[in-house]
Protein backbone atom coordinates (compact mmCIF):
# COMPACT_ATOMS: atom_id res chain seq x y z
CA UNK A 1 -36.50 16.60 -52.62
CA UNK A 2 -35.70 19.00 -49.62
CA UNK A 3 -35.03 22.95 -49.98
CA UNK A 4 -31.48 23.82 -48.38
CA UNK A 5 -30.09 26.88 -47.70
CA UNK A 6 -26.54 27.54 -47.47
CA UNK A 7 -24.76 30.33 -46.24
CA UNK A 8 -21.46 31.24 -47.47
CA UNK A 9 -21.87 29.08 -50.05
CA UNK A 10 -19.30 29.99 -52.96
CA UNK A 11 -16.16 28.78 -51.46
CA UNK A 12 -14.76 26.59 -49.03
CA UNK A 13 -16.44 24.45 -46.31
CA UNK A 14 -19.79 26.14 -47.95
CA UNK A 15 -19.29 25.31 -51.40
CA UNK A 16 -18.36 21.79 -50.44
CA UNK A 17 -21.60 21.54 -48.70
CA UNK A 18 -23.68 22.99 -51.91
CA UNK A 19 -21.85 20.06 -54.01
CA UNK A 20 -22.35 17.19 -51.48
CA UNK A 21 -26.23 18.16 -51.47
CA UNK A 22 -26.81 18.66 -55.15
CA UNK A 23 -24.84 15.84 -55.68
CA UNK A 24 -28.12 13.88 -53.82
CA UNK A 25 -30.65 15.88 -55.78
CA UNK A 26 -31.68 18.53 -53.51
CA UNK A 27 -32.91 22.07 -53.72
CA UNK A 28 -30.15 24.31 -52.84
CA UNK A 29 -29.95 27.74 -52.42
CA UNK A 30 -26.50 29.45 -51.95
CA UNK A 31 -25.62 32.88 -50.60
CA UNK A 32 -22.64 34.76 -50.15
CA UNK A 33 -21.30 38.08 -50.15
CA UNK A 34 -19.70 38.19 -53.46
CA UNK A 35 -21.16 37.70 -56.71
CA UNK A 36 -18.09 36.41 -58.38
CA UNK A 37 -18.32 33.20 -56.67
CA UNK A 38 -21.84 33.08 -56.91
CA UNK A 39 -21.53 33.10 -60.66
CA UNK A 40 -18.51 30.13 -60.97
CA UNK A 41 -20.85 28.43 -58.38
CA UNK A 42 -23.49 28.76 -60.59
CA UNK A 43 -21.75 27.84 -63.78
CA UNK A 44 -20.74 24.19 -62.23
CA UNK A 45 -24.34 23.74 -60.69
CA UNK A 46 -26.58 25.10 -62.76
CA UNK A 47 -29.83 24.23 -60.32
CA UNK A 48 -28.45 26.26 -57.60
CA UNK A 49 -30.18 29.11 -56.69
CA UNK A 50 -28.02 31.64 -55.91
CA UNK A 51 -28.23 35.11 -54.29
CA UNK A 52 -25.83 37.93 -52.75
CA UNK A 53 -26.22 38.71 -49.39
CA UNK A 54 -23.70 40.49 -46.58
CA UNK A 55 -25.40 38.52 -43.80
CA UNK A 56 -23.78 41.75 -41.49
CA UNK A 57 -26.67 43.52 -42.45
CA UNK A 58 -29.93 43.03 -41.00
CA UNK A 59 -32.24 44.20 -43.76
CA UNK A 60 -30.38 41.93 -46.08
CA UNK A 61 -31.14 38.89 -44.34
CA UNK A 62 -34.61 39.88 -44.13
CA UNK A 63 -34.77 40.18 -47.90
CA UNK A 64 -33.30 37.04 -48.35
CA UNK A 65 -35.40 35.03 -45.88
CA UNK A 66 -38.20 36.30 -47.51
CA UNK A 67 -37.16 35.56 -50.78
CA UNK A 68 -37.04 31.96 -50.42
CA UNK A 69 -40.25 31.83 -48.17
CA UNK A 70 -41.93 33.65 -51.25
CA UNK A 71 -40.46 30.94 -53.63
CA UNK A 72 -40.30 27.68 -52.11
CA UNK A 73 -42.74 28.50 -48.72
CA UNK A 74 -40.41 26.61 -46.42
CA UNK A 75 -36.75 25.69 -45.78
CA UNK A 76 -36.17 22.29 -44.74
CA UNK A 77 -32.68 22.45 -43.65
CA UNK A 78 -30.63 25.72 -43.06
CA UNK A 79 -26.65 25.54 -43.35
CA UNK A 80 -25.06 28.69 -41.40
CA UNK A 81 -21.66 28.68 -42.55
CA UNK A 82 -21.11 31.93 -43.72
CA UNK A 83 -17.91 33.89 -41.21
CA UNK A 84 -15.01 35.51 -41.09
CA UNK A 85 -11.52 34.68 -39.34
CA UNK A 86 -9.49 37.90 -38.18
CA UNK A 87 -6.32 36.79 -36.09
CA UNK A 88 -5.24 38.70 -33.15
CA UNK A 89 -5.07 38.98 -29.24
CA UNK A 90 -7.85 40.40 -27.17
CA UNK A 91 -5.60 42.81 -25.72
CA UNK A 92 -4.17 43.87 -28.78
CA UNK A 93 -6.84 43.90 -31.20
CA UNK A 94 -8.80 46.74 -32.01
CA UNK A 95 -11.71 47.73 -30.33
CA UNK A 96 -14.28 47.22 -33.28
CA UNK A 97 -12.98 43.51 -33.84
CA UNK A 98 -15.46 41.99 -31.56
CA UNK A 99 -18.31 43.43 -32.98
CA UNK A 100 -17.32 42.58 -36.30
CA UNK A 101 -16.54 38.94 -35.31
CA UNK A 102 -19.99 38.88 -33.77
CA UNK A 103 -21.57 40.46 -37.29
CA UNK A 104 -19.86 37.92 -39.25
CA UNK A 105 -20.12 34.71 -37.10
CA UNK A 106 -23.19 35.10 -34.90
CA UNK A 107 -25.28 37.92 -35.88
CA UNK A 108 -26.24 36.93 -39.62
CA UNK A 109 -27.32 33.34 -38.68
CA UNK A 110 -28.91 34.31 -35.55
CA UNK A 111 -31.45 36.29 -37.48
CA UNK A 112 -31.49 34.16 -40.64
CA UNK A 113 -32.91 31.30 -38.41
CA UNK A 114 -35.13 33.59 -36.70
CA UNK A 115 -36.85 34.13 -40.12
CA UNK A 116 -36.74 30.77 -41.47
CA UNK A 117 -37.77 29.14 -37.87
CA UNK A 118 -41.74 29.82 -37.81
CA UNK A 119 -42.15 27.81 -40.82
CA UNK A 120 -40.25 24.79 -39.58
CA UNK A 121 -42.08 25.32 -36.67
CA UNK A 122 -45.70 24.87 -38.37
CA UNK A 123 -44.44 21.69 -40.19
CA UNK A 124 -43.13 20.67 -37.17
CA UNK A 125 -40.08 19.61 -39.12
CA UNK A 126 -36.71 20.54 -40.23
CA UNK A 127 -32.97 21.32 -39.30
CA UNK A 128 -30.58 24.32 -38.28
CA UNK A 129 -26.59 23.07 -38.94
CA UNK A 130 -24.58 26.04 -37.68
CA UNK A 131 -21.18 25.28 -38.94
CA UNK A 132 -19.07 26.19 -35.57
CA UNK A 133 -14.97 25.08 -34.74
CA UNK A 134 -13.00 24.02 -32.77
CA UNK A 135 -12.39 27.55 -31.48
CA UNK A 136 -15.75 27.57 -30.24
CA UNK A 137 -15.04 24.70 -27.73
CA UNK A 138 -10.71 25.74 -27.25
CA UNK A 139 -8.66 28.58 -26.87
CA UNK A 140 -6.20 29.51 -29.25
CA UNK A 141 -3.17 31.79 -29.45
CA UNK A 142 -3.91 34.61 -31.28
CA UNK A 143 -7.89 33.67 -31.41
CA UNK A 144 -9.06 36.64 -29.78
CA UNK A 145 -12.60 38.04 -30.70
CA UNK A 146 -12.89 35.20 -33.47
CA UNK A 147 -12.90 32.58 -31.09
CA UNK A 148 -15.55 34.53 -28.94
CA UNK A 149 -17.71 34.70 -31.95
CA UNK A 150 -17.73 31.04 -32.54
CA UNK A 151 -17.91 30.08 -28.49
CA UNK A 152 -20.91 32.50 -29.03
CA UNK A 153 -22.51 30.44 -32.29
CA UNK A 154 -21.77 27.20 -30.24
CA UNK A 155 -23.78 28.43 -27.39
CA UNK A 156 -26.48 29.69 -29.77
CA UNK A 157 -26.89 26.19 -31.36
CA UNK A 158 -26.99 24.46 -28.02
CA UNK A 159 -29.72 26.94 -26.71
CA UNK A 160 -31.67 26.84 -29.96
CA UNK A 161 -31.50 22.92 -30.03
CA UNK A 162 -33.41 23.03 -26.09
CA UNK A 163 -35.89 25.12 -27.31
CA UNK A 164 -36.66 22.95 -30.45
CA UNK A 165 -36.90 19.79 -29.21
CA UNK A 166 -40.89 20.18 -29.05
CA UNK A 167 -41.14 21.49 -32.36
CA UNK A 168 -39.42 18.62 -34.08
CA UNK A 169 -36.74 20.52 -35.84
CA UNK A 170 -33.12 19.32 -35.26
CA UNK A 171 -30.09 21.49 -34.72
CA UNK A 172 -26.46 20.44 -35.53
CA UNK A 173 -23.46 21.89 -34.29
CA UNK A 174 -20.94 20.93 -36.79
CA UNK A 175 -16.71 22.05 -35.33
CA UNK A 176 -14.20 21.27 -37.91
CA UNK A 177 -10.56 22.04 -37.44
CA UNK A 178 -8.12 22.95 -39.69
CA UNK A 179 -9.64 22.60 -42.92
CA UNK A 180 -8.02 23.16 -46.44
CA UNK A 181 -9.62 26.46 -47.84
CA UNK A 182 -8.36 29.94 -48.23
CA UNK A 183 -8.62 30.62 -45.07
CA UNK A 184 -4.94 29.07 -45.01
CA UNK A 185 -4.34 29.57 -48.04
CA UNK A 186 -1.03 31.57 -47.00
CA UNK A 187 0.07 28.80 -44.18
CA UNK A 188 3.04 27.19 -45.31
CA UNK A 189 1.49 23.60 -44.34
CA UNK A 190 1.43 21.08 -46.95
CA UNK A 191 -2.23 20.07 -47.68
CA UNK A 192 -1.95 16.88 -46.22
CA UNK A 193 -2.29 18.36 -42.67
CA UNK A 194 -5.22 20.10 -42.81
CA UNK A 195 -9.09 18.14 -43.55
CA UNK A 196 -10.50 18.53 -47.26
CA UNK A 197 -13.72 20.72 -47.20
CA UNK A 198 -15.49 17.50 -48.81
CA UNK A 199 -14.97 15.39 -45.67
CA UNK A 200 -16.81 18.15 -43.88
CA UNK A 201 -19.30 18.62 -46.31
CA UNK A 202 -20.13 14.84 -45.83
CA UNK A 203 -20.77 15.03 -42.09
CA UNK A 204 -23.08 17.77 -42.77
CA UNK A 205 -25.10 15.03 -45.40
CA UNK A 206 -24.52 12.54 -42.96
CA UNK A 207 -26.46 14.28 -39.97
CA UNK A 208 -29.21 15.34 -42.21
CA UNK A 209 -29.45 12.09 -43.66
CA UNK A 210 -30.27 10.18 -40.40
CA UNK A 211 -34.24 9.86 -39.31
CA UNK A 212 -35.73 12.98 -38.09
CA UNK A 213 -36.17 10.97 -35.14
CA UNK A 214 -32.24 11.50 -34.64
CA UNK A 215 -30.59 14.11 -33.70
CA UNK A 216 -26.43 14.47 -34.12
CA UNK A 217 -26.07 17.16 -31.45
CA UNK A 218 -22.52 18.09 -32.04
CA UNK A 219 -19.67 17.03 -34.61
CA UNK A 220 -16.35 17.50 -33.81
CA UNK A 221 -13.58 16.97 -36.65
CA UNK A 222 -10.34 17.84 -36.43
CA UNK A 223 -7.28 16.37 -38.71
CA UNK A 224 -5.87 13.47 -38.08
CA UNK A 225 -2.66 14.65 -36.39
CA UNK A 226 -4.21 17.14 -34.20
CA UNK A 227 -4.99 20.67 -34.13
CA UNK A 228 -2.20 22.96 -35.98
CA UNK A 229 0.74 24.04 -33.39
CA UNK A 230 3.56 25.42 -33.19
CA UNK A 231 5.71 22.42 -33.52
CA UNK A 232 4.45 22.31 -37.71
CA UNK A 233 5.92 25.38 -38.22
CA UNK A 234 9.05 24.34 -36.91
């Protein structure tokens, strides 16, 4: 049985992710900001470990990372998912936007891998998934400092992976598209055009699944009838 982390774990692509891995009788440990989630996490998978944590605050990740060294002395595969999407042009947007694109999509799982890495490194095993999108590869209208956030996490996960290589610990880029959680909740798209979270959730289980002497460098998923344009919400 393997100890995974996940990041942003009480909704969406993240909570997906936590069900796809319990499902195959792992360890998981959830975070996310808000406790509410947590709890109805929680109350459908009772093994889940689960713990609060604004990953846009340093000593909070430290206290988490430490946490789950204390209790389990080792993560064996660490899910960052945890972001935030705001909308907006970079020369309309307001100043602070970057920065708090960068806290919520970069920042947190920079240093939450940081923490977690040494130990992976001694076992000379393990894996980093950074769940990324297709903004980090594309630009978007209206993408703005979000997109620069995940072009940033992209890069991250391709330097990291270099650096890793000798150590034996994989890193996964995952980039899903459109994907059906609230995110869009307020798009008027029927569901049919956007990816359930469970199909992303099983590329995650499918790349950690493979031998460690495998690496899936980078996943790209997008729906079937192409990225989201104007032309649907005509």
């Amino acid at each position: 049985m393997s100890v995974v982390l996940v990041t942003g774990a009480s909704r969406g692509i993240g909570r997906a992710i936590v069900a796809r891995f319990v499902r195959e009788g792992q360890q998981v440990i959830a975070c996310a900001r808000g406790r509410q989630g947590l709890d109805e996490l929680k109350s459908k998978h009772p093994a889940v470990e689960c713990f609060p944590c604004d990953l846009r605050a340093p000593e909070a990740v430290d206290a988490l990372a430490q946490t789950v060294l204390d209790r389990h002395g080792a993560v064996d595969l660490l899910v960052n998912n945890a972001g935030a999407f705001r909308p907006g042009g970079i020369a309309s947007e307001d100043d602070e936007v970057l920065l708090d694109m960068l806290r919520s999509n970069l920042f947190g799982a920079y240093r939450l891998t940081r923490r977690l890495l040494p130990t992976m490194q001694a076992r000379r095993s393990g894996m980093v998934l950074n769940v990324c999108s297709t903004a980090s590869i594309a630009a978007y209208p209206n993408g703005g400092s979000y997109s620069i956030a995940k072009h940033a996490l992209y890069g991250f996960s391709r330097n990291l992976r270099e650096e890793m290589k000798s150590h034996g610990i994989r890193v996964v880029a995952l980039l899903p598209g459109a994907t059906l959680t609230d995110s869009w909740k307020d798009v008027p798209l029927p569901s049919e055009r956007l990816m359930p979270a469970e199909d992303v959730a099983e590329m995650a289980w499918t790349a950690w699944a493979m031998s460690p002497r495998t690496v899936v460098e980078d996943i790209l998923m997008r729906p079937q009838r192409g990225d989201i344009g104007e032309a649907d919400f005509q």
